[in-house]
Protein backbone atom coordinates (compact mmCIF):
# COMPACT_ATOMS: atom_id res chain seq x y z
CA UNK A 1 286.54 196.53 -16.05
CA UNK A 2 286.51 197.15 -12.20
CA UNK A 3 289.10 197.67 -9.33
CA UNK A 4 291.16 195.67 -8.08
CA UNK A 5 289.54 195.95 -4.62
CA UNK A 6 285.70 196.87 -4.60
CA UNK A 7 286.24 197.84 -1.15
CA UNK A 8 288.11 200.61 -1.82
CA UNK A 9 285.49 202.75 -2.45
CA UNK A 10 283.21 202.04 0.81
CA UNK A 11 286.52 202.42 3.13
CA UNK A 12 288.17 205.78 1.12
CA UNK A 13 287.32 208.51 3.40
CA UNK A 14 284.76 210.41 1.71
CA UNK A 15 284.93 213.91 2.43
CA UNK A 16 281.62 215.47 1.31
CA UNK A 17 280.13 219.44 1.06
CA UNK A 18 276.96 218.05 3.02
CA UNK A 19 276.47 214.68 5.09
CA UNK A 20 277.08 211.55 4.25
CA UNK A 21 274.78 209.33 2.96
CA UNK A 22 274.01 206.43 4.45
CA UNK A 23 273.19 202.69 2.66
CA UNK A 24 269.55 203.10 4.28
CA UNK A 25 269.04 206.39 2.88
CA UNK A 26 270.54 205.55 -0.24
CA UNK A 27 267.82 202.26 -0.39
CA UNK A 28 265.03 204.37 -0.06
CA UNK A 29 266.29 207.00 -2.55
CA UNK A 30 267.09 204.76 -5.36
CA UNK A 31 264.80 201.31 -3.93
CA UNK A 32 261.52 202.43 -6.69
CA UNK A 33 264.12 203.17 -9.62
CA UNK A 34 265.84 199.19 -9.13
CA UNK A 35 262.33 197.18 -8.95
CA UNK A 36 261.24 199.15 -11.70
CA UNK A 37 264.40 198.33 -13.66
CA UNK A 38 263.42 194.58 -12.42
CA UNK A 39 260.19 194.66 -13.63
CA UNK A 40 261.35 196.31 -17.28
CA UNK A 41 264.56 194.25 -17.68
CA UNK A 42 264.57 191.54 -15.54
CA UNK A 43 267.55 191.92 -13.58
CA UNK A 44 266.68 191.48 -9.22
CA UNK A 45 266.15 194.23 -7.49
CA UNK A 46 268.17 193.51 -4.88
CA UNK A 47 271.89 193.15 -7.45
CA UNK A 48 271.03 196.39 -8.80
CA UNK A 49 271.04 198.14 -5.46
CA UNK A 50 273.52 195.99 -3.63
CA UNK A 51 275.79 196.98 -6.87
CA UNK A 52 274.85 199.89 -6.45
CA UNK A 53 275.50 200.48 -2.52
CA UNK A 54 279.14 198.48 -3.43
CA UNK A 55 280.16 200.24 -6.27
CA UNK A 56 278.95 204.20 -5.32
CA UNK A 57 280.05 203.98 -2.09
CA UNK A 58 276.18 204.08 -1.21
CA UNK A 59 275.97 207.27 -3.29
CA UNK A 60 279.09 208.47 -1.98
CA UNK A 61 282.26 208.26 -4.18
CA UNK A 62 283.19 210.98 -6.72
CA UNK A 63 282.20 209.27 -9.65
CA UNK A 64 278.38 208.90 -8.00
CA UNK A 65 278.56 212.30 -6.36
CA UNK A 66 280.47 214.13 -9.64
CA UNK A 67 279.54 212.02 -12.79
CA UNK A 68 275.91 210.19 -11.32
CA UNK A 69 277.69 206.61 -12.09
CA UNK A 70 276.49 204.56 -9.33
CA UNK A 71 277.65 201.35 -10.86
CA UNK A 72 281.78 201.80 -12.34
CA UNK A 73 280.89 201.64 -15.52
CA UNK A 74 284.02 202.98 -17.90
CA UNK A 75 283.13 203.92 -21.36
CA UNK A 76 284.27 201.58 -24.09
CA UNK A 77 283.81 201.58 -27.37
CA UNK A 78 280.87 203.13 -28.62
CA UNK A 79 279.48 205.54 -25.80
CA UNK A 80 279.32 209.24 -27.23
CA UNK A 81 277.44 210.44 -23.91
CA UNK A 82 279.63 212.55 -21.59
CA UNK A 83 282.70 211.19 -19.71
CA UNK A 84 284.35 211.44 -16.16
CA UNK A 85 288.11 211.19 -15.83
CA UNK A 86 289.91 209.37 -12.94
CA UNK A 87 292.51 206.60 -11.64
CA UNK A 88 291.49 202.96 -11.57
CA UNK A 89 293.13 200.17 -12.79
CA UNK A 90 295.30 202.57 -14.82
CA UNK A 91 295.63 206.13 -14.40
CA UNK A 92 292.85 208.74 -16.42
CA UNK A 93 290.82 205.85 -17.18
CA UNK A 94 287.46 207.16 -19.19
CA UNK A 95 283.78 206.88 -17.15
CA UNK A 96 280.49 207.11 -18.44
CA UNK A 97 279.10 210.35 -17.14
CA UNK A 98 275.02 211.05 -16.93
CA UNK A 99 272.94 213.40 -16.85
CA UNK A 100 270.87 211.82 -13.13
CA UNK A 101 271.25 208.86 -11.51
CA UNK A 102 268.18 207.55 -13.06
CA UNK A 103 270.31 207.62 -16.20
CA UNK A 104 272.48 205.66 -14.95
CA UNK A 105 270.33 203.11 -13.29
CA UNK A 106 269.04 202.51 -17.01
CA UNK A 107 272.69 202.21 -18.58
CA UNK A 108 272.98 199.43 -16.27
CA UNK A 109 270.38 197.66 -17.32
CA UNK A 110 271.17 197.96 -21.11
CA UNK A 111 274.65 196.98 -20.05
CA UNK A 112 274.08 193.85 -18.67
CA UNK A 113 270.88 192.92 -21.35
CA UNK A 114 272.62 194.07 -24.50
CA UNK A 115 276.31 192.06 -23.67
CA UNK A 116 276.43 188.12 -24.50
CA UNK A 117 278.75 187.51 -21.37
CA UNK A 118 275.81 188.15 -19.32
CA UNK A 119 273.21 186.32 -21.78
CA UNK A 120 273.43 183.20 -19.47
CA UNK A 121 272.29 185.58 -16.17
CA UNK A 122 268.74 185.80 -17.74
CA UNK A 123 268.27 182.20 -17.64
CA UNK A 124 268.32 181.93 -14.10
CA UNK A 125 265.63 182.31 -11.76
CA UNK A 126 264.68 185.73 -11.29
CA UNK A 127 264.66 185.04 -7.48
CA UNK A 128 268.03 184.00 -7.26
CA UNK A 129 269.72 187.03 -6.19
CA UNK A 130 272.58 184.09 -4.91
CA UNK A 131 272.85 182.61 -8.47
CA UNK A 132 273.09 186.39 -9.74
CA UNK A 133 276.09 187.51 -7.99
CA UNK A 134 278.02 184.60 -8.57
CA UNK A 135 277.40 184.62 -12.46
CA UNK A 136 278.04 188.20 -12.50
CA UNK A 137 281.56 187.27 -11.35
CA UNK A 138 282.29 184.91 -13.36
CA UNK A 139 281.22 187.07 -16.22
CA UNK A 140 283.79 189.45 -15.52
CA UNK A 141 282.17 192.41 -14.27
CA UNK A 142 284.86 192.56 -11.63
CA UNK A 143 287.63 191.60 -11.14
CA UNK A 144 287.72 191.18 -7.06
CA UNK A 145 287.33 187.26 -6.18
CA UNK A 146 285.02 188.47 -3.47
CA UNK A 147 282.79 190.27 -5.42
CA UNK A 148 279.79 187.99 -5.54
CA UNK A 149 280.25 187.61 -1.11
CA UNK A 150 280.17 191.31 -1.20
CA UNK A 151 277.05 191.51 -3.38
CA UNK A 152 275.58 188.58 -1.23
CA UNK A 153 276.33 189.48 1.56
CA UNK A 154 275.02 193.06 1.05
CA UNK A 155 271.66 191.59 0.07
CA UNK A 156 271.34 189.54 3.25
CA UNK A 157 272.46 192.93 5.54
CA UNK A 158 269.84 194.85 4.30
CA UNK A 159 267.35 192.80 3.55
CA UNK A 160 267.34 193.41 -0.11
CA UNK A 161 265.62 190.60 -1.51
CA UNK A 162 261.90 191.69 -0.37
CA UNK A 163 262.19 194.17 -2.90
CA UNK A 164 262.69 191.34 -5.46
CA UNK A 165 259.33 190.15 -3.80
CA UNK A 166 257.91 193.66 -3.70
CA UNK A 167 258.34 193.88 -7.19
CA UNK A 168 257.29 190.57 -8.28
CA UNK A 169 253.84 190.95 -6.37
CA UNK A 170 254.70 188.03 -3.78
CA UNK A 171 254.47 190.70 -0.60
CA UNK A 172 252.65 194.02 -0.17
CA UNK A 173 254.28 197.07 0.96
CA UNK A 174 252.72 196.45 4.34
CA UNK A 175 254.30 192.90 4.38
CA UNK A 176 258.20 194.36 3.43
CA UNK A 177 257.44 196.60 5.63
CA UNK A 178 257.02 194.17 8.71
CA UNK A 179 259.77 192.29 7.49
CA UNK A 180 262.02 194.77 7.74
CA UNK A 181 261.11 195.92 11.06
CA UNK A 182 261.03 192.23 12.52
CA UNK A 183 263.29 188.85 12.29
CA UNK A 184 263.39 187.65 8.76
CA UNK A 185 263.59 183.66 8.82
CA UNK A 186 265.77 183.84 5.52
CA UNK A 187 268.44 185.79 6.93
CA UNK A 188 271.95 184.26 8.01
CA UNK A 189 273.93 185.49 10.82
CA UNK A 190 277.13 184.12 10.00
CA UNK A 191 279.17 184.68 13.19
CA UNK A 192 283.34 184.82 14.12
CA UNK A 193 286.12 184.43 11.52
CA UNK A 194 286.43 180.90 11.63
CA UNK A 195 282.84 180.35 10.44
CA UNK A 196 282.26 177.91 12.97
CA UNK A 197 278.63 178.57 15.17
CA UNK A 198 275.65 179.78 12.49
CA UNK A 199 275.89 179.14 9.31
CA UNK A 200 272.42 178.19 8.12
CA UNK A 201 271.16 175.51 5.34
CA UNK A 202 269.61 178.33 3.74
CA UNK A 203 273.02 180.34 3.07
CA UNK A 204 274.93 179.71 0.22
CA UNK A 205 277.18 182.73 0.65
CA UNK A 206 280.06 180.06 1.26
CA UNK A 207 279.39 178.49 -2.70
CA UNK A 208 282.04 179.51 -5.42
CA UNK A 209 280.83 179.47 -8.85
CA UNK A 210 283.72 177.18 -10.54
CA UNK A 211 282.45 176.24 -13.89
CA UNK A 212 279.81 175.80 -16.49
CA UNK A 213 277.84 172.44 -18.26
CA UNK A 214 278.26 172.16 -22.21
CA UNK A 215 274.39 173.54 -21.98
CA UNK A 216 275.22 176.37 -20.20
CA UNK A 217 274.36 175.72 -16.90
CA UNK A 218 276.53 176.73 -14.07
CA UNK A 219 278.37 174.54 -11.68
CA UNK A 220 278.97 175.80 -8.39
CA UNK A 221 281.75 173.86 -5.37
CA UNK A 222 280.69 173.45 -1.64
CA UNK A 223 283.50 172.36 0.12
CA UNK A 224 285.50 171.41 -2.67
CA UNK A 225 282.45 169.52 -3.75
CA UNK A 226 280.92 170.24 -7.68
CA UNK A 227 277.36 170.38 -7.63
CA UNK A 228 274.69 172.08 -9.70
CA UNK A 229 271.08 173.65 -8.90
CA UNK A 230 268.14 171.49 -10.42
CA UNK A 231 265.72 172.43 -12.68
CA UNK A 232 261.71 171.72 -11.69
CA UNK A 233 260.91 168.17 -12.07
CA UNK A 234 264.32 166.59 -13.09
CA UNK A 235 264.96 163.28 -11.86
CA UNK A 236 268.58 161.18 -11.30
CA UNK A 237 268.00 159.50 -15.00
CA UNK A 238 267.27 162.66 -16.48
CA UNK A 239 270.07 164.57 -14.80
CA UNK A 240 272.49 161.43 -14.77
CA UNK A 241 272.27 161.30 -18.91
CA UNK A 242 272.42 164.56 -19.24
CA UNK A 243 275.43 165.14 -17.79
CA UNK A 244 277.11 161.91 -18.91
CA UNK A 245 277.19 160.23 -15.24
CA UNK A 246 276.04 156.98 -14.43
CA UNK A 247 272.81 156.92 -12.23
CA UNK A 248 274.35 154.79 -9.73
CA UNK A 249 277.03 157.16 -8.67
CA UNK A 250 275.19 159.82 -9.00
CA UNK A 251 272.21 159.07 -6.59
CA UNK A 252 275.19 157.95 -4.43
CA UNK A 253 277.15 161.14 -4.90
CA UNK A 254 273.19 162.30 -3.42
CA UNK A 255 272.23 159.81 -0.80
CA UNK A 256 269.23 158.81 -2.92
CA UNK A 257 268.12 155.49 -1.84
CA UNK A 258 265.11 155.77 -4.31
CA UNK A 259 265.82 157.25 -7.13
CA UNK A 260 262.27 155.44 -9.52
CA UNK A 261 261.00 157.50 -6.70
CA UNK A 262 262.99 160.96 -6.74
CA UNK A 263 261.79 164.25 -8.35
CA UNK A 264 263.97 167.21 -7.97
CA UNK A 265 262.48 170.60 -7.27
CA UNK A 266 263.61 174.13 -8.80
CA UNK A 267 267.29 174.85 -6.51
CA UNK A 268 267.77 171.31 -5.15
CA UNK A 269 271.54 171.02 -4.90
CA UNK A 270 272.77 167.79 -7.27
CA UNK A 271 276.38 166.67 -6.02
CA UNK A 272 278.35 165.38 -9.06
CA UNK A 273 281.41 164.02 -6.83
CA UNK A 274 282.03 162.35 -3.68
CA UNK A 275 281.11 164.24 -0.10
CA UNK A 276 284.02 165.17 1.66
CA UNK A 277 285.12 163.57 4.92
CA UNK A 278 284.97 167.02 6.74
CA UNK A 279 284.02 170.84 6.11
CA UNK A 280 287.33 172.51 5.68
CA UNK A 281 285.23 176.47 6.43
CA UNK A 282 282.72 175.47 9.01
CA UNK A 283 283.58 174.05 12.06
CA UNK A 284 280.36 173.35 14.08
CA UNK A 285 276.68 173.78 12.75
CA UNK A 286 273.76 174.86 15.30
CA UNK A 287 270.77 172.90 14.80
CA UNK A 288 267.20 174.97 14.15
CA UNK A 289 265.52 171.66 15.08
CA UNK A 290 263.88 168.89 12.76
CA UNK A 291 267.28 168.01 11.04
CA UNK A 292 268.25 164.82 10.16
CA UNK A 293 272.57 163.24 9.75
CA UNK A 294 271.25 163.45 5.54
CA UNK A 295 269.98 167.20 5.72
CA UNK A 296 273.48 168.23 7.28
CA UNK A 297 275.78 166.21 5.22
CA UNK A 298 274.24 167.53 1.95
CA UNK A 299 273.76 171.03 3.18
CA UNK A 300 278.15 171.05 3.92
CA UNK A 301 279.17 168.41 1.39
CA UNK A 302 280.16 166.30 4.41
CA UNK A 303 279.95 162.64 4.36
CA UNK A 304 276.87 161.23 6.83
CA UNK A 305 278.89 158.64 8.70
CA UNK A 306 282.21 160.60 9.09
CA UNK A 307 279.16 163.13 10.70
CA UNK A 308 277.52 160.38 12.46
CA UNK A 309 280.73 159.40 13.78
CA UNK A 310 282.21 162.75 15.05
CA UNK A 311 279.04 163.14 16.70
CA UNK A 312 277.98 159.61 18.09
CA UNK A 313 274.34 159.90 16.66
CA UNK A 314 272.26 157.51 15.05
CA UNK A 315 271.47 157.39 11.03
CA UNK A 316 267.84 158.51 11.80
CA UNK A 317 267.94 160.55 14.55
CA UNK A 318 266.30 163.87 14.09
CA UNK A 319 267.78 166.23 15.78
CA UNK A 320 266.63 169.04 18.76
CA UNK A 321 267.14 172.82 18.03
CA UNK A 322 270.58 173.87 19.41
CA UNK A 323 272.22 170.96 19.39
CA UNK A 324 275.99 171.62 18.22
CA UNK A 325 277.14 169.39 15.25
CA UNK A 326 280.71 169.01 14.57
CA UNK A 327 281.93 169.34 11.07
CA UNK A 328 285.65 168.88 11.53
């Protein structure tokens, strides 16, 4: 359905009759239209405008500028609105052309809700913008294998999960607001191209989407390591028979030590294999402070004594903010 290269689009050299756009201005312009679209279809905010931003060229590209179709989509079989005409995969390929960029806001919407691929998308958590862009890849709606990074990472630039929040009721204007202005504790600098200083617990921008469960629930790899996101008060028998594994391995696969004892919360990551002796992406992790050898080795699918090891600490230590911890 999409280019081979999303990028193409945000590094063409646009030359426009007026200025530019940029992706701020293009947030505020279109920032009301996407949380309403959230709050009337349930789709995040946040995808619809980092989509948006990705495949417009913030506003920017012909098709937006010419045809108002800020998301790519071509026509297929059964559209009888207008159409745009242009190169893409193959040469005077057929787009859907609208009337505003409202329209096409709401095409989006009906795209996604009224196609079975992305049936599976409305089962996740509303929240997870993460879980979003990942199943949107693997759905097909492009065909880049960076395409959920680029969606992610978008999100995380600009901050565009408060307006999931905004929209939801969880922060005031006031609040998004601030949170624009200042530090956001949920936001990952990911620094250098070996990936080796800052990536953060919290970031799971470095998670491929690999697979899915016979009931339709996705399975995602962190460092070569299958795992899936747990569901509000599972446990490791519930999980373990569910998925056919024995209880033993998998509280192992875990690091549970008490599994009569264990409750899993809504996004706790469940390993279903072995950790890995090393992180082959991240070289070093900076400490925030409060970590323990168990948080880090399940956060980077690394084994705790190959960490423990590397790093002469202790099984129990908790660890000081700043402190440098070698992954491989």
């Amino acid at each position: 359905m999409k280019r081979q290269s999303i990028l193409f689009l945000l590094l063409f050299p646009l030359v426009l009759m007026g200025q530019k756009i940029t992706v701020e201005e293009y947030i505020e312009t279109y920032k009301d239209i996407a949380m309403k679209e959230m709050k009337d279809h349930k789709i995040p905010a946040s995808i619809t405008l980092a989509q948006g931003i990705i495949e417009s060229g913030a506003g920017n590209s012909a098709l937006a500028r010419e045809a108002k179709n800020h998301f790519g989509i071509k026509c297929h079989k059964g559209w009888n609105g207008k159409t745009y005409t242009m190169d893409d995969d193959e040469k005077d390929e057929c787009f859907r052309k609208y009337r505003k960029a409202e329209d096409s806001y709401r095409d989006h919407s009906d795209f996604l809700t009224s196609r079975s691929r992305y049936a599976d998308l409305f089962k996740l958590d509303i929240m997870d913008y993460e879980g979003w862009a990942k199943g949107l890849k693997a759905a097909g709606y492009a065909t880049s294998p960076t395409y959920a990074t680029a969606l992610i990472n978008r999100i995380k630039t600009n901050k565009l999960y408060l307006y999931d929040q905004l929209a939801m009721g969880l922060i005031s204007e006031k609040e998004l607001k601030k949170r624009m202005k200042g530090e956001d504790q949920t936001q990952v600098n990911i620094t250098s191209t070996e990936l080796e200083l800052a990536f953060s617990p919290s970031d799971r921008s470095l998670y491929e989407l690999v697979d899915m469960t016979d009931d339709k629930r996705f399975i995602y790899e962190n460092n070569h390591v299958r795992f899936l996101y747990a569901k509000e008060g599972e446990t490791p028998e519930s999980l373990a028979k569910e998925l056919g594994i024995k209880k033993k391995k998998l509280c192992k696969y875990n690091l549970i030590t008490r599994p009569d004892e264990m409750v899993f919360h809504q996004g706790d990551i469940v390993y279903l294999e072995q950790l890995r002796k090393r992180n082959r992406k991240v070289k070093k992790y900076i400490t925030v402070g409060g970590e323990t050898v168990r948080d880090i080795a399940l956060c980077f699918a690394v084994r705790p004594d190959k960490i423990m090891k590397r790093n002469k600490l202790e099984e129990n230590v908790v660890l000081k903010p700043g402190q440098k911890i070698k992954l491989k």
